[in-house]
N, C-alpha and C. Protein backbone atom coordinates (compact mmCIF):
# COMPACT_ATOMS: atom_id res chain seq x y z
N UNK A 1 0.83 -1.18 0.00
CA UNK A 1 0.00 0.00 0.00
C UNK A 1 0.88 1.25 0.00
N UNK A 2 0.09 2.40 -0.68
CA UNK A 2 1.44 3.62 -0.63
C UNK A 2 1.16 4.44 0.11
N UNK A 3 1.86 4.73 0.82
CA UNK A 3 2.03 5.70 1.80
C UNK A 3 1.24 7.59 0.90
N UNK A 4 1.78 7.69 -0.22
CA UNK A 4 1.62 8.81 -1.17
C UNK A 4 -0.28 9.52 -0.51
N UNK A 5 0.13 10.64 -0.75
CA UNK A 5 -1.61 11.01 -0.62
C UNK A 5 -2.08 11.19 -2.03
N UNK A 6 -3.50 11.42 -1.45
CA UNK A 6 -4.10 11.33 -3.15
C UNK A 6 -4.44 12.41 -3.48
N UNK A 7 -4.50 12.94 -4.85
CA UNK A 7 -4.44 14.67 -5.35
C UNK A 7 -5.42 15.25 -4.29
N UNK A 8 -6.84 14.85 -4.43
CA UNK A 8 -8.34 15.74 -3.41
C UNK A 8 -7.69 16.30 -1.94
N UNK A 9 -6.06 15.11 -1.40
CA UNK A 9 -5.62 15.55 0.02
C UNK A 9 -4.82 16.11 -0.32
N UNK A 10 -4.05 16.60 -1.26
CA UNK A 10 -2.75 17.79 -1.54
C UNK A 10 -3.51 18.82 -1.12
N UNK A 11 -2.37 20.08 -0.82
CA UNK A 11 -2.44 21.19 -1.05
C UNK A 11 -2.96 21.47 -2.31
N UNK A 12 -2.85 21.39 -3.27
CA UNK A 12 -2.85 21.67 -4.65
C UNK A 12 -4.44 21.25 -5.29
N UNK A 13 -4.59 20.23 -4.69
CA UNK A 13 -5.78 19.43 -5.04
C UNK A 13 -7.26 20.04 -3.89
N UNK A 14 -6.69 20.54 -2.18
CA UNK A 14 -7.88 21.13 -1.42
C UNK A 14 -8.21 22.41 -2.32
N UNK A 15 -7.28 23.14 -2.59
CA UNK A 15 -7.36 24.39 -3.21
C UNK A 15 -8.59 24.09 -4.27
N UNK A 16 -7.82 23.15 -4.98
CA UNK A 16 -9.02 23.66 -6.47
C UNK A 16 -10.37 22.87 -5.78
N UNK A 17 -10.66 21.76 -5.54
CA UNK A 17 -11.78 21.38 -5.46
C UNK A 17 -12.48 22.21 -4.64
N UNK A 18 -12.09 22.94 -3.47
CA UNK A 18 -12.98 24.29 -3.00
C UNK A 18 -12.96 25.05 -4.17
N UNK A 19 -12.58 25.58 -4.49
CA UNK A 19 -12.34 26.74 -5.66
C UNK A 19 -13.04 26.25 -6.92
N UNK A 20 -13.42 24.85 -7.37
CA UNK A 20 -14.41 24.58 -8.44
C UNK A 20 -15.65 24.37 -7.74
N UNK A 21 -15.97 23.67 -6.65
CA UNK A 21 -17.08 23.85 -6.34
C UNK A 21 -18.13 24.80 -5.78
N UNK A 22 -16.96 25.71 -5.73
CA UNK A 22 -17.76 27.33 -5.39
C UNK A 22 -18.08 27.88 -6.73
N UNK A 23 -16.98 27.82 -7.84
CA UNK A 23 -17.39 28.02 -9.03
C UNK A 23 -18.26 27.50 -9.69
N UNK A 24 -18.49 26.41 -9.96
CA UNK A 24 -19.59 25.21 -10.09
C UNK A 24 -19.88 23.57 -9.80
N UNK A 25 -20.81 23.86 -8.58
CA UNK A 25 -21.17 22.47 -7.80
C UNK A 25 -20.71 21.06 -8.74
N UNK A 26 -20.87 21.24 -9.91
CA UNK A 26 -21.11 20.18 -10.99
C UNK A 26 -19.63 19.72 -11.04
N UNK A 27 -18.51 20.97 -11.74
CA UNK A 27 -17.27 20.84 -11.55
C UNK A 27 -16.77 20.05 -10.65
N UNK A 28 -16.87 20.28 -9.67
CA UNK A 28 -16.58 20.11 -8.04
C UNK A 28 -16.65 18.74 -8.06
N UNK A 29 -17.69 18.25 -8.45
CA UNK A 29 -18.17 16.78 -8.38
C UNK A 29 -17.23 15.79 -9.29
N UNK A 30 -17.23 16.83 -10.92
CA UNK A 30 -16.11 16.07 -11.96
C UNK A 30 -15.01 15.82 -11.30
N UNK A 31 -14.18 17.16 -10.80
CA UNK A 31 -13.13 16.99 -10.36
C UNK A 31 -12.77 15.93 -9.14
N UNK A 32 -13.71 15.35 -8.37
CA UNK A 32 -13.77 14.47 -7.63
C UNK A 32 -13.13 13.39 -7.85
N UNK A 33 -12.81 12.75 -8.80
CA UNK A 33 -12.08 11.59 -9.01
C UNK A 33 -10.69 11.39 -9.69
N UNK A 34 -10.24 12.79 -10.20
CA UNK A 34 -8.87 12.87 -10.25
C UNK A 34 -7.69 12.50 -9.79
N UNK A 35 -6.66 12.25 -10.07
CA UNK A 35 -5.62 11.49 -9.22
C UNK A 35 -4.34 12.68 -9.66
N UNK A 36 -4.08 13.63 -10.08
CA UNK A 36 -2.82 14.46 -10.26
C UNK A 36 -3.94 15.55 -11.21
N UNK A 37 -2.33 16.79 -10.97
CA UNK A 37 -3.32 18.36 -11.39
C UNK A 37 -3.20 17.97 -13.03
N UNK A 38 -2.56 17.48 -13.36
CA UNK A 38 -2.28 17.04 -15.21
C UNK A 38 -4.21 16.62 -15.94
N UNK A 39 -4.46 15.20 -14.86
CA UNK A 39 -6.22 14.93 -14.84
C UNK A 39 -6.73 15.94 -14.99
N UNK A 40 -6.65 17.11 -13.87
CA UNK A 40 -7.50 18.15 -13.16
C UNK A 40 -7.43 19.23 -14.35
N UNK A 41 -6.29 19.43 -14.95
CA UNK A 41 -6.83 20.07 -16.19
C UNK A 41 -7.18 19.97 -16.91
N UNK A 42 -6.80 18.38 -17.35
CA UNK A 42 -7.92 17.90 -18.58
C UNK A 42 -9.23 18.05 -18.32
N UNK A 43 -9.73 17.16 -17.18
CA UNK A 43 -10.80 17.52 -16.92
C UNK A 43 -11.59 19.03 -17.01
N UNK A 44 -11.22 19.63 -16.41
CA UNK A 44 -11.64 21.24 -16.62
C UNK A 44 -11.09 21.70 -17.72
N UNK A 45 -10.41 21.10 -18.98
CA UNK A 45 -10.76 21.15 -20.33
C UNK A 45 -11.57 20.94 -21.01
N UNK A 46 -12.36 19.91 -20.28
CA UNK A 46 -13.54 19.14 -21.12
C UNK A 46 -14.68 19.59 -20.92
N UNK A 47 -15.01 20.05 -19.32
CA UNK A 47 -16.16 20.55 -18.25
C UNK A 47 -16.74 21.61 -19.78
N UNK A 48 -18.20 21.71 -19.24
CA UNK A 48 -19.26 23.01 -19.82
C UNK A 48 -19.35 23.72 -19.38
N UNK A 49 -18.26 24.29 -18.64
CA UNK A 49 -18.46 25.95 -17.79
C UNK A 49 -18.20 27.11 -18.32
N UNK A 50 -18.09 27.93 -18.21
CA UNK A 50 -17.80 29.41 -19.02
C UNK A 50 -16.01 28.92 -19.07
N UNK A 51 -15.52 29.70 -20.15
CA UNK A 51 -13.84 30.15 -20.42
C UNK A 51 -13.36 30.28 -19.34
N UNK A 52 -14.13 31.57 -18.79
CA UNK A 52 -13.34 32.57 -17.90
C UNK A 52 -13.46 31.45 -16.26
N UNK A 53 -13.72 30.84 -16.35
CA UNK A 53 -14.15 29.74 -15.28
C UNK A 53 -12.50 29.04 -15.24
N UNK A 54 -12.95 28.46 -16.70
CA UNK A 54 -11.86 27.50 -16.38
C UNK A 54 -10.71 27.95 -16.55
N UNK A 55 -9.84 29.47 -16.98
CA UNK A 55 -9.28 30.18 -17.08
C UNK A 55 -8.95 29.84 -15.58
N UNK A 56 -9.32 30.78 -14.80
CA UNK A 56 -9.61 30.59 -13.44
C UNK A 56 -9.23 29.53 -12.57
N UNK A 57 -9.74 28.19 -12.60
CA UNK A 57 -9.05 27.52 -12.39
C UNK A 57 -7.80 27.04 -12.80
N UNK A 58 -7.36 27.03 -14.13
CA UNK A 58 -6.45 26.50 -14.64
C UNK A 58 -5.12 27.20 -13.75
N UNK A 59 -5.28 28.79 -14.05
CA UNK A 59 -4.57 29.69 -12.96
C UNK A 59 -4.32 29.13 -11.41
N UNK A 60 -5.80 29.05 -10.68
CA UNK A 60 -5.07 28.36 -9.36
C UNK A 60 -4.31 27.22 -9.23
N UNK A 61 -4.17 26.40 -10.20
CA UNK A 61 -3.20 24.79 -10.29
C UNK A 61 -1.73 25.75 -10.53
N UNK A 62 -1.85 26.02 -11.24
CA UNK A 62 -0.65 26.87 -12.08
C UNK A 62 0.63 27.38 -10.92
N UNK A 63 -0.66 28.15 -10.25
CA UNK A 63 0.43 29.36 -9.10
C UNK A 63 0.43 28.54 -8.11
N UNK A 64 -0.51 27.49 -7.52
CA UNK A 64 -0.24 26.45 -6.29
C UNK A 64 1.15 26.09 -6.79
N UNK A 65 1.06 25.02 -7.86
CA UNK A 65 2.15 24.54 -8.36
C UNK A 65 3.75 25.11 -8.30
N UNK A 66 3.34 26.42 -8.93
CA UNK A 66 4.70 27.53 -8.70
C UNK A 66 5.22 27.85 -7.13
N UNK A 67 3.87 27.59 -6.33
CA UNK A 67 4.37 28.10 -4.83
C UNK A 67 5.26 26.91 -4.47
N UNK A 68 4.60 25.53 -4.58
CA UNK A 68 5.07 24.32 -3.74
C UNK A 68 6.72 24.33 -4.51
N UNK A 69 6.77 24.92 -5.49
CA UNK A 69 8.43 24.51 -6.09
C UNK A 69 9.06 25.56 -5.55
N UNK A 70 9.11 26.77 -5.16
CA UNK A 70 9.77 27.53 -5.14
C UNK A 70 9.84 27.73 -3.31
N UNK A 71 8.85 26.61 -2.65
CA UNK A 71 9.10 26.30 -1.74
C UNK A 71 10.10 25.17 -1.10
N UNK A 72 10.35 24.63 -2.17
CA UNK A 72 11.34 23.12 -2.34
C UNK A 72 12.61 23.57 -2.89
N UNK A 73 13.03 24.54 -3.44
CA UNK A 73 14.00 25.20 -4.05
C UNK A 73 14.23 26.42 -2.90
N UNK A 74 13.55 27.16 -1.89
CA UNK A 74 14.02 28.26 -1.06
C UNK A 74 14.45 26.60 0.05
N UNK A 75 14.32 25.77 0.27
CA UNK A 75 14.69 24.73 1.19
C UNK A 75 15.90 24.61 0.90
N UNK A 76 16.42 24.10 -0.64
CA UNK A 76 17.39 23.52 -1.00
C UNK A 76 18.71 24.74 -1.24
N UNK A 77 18.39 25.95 -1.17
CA UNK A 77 19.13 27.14 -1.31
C UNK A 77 19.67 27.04 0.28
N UNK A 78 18.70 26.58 1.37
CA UNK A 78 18.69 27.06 2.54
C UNK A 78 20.13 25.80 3.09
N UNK A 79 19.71 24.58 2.50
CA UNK A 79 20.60 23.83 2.85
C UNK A 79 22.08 24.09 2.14
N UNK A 80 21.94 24.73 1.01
CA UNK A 80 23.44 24.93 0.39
C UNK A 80 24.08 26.30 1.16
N UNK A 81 23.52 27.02 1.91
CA UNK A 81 24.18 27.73 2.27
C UNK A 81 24.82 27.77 3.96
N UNK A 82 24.10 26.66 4.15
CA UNK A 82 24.31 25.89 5.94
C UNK A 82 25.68 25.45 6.01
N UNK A 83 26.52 25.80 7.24
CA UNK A 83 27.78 25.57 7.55
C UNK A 83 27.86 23.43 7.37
N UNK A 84 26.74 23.23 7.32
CA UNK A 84 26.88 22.01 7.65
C UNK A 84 27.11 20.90 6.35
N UNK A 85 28.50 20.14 5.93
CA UNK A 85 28.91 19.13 5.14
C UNK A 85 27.74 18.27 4.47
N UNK A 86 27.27 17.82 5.50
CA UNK A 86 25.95 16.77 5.19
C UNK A 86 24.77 17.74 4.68
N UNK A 87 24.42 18.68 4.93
CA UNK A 87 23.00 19.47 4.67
C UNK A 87 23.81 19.93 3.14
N UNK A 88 25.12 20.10 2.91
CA UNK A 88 25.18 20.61 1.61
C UNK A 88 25.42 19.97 0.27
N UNK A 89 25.65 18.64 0.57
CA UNK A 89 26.02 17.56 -0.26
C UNK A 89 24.98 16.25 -0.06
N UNK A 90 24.14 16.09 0.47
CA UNK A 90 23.12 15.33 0.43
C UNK A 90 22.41 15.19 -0.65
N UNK A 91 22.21 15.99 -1.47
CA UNK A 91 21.22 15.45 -2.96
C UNK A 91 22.21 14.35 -3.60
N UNK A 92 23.32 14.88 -3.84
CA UNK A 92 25.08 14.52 -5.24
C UNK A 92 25.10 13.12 -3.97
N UNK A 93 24.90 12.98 -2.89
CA UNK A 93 25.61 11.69 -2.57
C UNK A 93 24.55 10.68 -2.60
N UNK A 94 23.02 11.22 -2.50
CA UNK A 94 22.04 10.06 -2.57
C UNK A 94 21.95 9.94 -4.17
N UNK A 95 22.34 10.76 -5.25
CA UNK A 95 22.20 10.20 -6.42
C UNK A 95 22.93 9.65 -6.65
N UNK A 96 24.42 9.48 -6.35
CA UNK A 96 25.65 8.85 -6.63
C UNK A 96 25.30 7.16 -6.25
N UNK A 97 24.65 7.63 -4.99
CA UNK A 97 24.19 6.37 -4.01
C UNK A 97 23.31 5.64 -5.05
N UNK A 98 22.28 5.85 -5.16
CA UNK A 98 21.25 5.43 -6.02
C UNK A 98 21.81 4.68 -7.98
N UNK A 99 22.74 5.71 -8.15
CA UNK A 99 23.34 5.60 -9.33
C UNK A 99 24.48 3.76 -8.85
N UNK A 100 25.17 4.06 -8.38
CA UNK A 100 26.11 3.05 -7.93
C UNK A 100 25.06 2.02 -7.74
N UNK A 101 24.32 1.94 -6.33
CA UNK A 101 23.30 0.10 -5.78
C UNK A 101 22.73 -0.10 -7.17
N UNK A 102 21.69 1.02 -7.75
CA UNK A 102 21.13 0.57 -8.93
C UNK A 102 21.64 -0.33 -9.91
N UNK A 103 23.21 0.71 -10.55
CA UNK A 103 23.75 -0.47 -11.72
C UNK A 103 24.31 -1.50 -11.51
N UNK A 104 24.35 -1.45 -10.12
CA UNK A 104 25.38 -3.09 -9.19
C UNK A 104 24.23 -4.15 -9.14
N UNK A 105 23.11 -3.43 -9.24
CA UNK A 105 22.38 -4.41 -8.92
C UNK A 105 21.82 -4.95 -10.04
N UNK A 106 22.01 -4.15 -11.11
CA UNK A 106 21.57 -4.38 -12.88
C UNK A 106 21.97 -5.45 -13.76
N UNK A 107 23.57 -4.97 -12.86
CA UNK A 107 24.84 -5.70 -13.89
C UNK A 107 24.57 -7.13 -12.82
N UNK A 108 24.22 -7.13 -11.68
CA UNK A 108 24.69 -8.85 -10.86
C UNK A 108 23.23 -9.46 -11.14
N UNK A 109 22.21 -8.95 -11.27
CA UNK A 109 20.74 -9.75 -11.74
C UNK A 109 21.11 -9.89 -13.75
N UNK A 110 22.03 -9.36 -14.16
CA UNK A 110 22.27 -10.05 -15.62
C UNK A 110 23.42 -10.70 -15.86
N UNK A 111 24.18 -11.09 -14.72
CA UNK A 111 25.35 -12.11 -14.91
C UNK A 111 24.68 -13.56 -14.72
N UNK A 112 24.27 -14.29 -15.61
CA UNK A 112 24.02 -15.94 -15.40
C UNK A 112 24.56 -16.62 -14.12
N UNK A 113 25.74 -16.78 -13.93
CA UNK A 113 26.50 -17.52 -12.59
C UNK A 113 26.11 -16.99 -11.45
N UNK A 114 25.80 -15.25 -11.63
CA UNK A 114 25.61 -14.86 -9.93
C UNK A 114 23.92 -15.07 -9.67
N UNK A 115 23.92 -15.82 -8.41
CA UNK A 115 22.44 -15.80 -8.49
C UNK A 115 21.66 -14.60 -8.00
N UNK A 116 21.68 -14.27 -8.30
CA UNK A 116 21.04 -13.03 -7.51
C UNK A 116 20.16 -12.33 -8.47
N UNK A 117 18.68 -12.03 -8.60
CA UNK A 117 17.41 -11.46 -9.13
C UNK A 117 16.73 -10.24 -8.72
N UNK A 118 16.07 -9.41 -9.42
CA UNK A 118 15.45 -8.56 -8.97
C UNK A 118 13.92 -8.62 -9.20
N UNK A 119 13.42 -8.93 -8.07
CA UNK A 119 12.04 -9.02 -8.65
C UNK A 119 11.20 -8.03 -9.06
N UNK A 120 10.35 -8.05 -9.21
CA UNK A 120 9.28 -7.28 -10.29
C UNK A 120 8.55 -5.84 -9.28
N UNK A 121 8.55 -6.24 -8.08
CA UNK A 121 8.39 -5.42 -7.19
C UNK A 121 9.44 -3.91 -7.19
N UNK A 122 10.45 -4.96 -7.00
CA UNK A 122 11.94 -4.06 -6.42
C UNK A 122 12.35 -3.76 -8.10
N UNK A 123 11.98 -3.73 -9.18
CA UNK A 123 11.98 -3.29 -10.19
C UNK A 123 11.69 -1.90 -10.47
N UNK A 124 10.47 -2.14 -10.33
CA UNK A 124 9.46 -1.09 -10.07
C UNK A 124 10.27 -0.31 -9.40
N UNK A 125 10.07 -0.13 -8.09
CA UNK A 125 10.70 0.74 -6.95
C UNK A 125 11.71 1.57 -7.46
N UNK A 126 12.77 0.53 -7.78
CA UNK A 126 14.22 1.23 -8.27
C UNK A 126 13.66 2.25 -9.38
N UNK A 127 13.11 1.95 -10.30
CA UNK A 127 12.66 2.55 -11.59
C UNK A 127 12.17 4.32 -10.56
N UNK A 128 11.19 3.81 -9.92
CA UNK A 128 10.37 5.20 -9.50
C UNK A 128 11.51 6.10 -8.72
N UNK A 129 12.49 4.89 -7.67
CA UNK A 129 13.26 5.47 -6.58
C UNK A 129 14.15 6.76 -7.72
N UNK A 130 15.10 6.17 -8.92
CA UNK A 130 15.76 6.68 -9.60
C UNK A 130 15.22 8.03 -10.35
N UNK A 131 13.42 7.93 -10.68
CA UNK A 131 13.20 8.83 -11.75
C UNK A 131 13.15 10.27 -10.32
N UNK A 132 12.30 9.38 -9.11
CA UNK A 132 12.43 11.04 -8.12
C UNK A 132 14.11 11.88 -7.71
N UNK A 133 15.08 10.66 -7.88
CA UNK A 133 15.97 11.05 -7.25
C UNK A 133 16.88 12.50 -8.61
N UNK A 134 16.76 11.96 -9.67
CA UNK A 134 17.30 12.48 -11.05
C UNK A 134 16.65 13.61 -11.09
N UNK A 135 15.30 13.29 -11.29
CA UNK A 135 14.17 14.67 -11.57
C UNK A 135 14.53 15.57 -10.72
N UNK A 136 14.26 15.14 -8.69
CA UNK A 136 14.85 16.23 -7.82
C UNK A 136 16.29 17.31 -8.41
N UNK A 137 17.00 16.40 -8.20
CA UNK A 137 18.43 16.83 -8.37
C UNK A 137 18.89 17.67 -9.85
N UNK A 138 18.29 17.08 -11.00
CA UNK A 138 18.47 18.38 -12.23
C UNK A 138 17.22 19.00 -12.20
N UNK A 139 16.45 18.65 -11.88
CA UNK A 139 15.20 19.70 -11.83
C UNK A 139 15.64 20.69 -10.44
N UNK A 140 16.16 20.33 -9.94
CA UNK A 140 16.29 21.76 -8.20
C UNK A 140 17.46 22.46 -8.69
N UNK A 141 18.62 21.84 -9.88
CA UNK A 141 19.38 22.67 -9.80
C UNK A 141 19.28 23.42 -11.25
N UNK A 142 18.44 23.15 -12.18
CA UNK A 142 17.88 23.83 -13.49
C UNK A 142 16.77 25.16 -12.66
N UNK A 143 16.22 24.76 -11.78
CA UNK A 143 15.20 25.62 -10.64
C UNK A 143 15.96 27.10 -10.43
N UNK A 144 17.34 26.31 -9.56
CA UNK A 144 18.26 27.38 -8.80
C UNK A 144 18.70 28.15 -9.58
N UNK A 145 19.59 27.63 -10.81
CA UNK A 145 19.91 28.26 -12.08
C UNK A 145 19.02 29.54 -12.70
N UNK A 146 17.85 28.91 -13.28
CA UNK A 146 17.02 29.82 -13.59
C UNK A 146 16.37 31.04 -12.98
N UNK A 147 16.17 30.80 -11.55
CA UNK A 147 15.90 31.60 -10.50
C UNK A 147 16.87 32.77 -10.62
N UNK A 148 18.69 31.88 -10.36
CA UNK A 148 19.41 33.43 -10.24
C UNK A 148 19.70 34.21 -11.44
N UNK A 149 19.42 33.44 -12.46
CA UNK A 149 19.70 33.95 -13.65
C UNK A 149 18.28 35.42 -13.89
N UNK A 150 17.25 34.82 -13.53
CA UNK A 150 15.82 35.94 -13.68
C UNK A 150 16.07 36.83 -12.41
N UNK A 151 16.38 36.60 -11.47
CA UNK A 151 17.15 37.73 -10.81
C UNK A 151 18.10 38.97 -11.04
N UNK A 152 18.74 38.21 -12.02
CA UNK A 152 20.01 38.98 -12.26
C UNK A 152 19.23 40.11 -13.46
């Protein structure tokens, strides 16, 4: 079972479903069964509400979205500038980490003689563990980049 919450309990997800069902009860109801804001716009692509409606909403996903990153990126600024070794090198050593068990474990489940397998479970996992760890790490530092660069 996953621990993960489901879009309706995000931040991202309380926002709009108050915010469509004040706009329209009906909405409110569509949007009910969504699982990520990607759904949530299709859906309120498809909905029969006025433009300026779904304008509207589309906007509140948009700027939630923009807040929660630039809340994950003022974190990761916060840790690079901390006297502390570990708070500043923690992303580069869990990807290194992740990079290294992963292909050790790639290359010894495709050597014939070694017995050793990865099952379909722990497949999975690795697959998802790797895409959050990559995405974090060039996505926070393409983030940081861009940030000081629109600053400047």
């Amino acid at each position: 079972m996953s621990d993960k919450k489901k879009f309706k309990e995000t931040t991202v997800g309380k926002l709009l479903f108050g915010a469509a069902s004040m706009i329209n009860p009906t909405l409110g109801k569509v949007l009910s069964g969504v699982s990520s804001p990607q759904e949530a716009l299709s859906e309120i692509g498809k909905s029969k509400i006025s433009n300026e409606d779904k304008i509207k909403l589309q906007q509140l996903i948009y700027e939630q979205q923009n807040k929660e990153i630039e809340s994950i990126t003022s974190r990761w600024k916060a840790d690079a500038a901390s006297d502390s070794w570990l708070s500043k090198n923690v992303r580069p050593l869990v990807l290194v980490w992740c990079i290294v068990v992963f292909s050790l474990a790639g290359i010894l489940d495709s050597i014939e003689s070694v017995p050793f397998h990865i099952g379909e479970t722990w497949n999975d996992t690795f697959e998802k563990v790797m895409m959050a760890v990559v995405l974090a790490y060039f996505g926070g530092r393409t983030t940081e980049k861009a940030t000081s660069i629109f600053k400047k």
